[in-house]
Protein backbone atom coordinates (compact mmCIF):
# COMPACT_ATOMS: atom_id res chain seq x y z
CA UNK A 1 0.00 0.00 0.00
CA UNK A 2 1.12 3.37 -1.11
CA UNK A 3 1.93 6.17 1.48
CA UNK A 4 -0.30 8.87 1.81
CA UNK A 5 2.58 10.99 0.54
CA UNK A 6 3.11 9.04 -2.71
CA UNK A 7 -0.57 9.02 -3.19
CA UNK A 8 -0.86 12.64 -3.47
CA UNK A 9 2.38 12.27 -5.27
CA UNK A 10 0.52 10.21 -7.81
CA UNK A 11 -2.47 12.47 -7.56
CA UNK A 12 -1.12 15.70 -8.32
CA UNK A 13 0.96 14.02 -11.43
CA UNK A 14 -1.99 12.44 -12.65
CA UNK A 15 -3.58 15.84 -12.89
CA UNK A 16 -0.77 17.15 -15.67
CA UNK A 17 -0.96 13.75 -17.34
CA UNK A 18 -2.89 14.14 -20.74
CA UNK A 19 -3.81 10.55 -21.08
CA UNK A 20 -5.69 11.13 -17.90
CA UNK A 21 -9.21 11.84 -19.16
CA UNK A 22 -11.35 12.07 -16.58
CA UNK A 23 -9.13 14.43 -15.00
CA UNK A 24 -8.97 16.58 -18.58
CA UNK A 25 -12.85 15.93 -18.96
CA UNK A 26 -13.21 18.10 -15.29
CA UNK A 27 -10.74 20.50 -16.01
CA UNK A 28 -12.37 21.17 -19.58
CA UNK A 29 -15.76 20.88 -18.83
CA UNK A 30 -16.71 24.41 -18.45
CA UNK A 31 -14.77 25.79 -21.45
CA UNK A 32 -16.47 22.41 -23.21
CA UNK A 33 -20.13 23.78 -22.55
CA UNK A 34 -18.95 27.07 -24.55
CA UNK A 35 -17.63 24.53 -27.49
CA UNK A 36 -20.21 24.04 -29.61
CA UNK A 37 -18.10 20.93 -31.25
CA UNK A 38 -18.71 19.49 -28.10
CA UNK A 39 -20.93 16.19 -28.18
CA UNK A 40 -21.04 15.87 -24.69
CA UNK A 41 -22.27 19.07 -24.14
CA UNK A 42 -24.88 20.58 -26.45
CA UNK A 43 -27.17 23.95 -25.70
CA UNK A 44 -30.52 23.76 -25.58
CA UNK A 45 -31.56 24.60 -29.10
CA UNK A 46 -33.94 27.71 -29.74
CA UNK A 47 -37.18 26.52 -31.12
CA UNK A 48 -37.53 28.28 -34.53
């Protein structure tokens, strides 16, 4: 078992790791909502 130091360690490398995507999906997800080539996030559409 890891120490707690080496788990946040881990934790805080994780973060800058780019293969790491639920830590990137997080860290995006509020510039995401204003990407509207997002497909996770779409806008309600305006009824027209």
């Amino acid at each position: 078992m890891p120490n707690k130091t080496q788990a946040n360690l881990d934790h805080h490398a994780n973060q800058m790791n780019p293969n790491n995507q639920a830590y990137q999906d997080r860290m995006n997800n509020h510039s995401n909502q204003l990407n509207p080539n997002n497909w996770r996030y779409q806008p309600p559409k305006g009824g027209k």
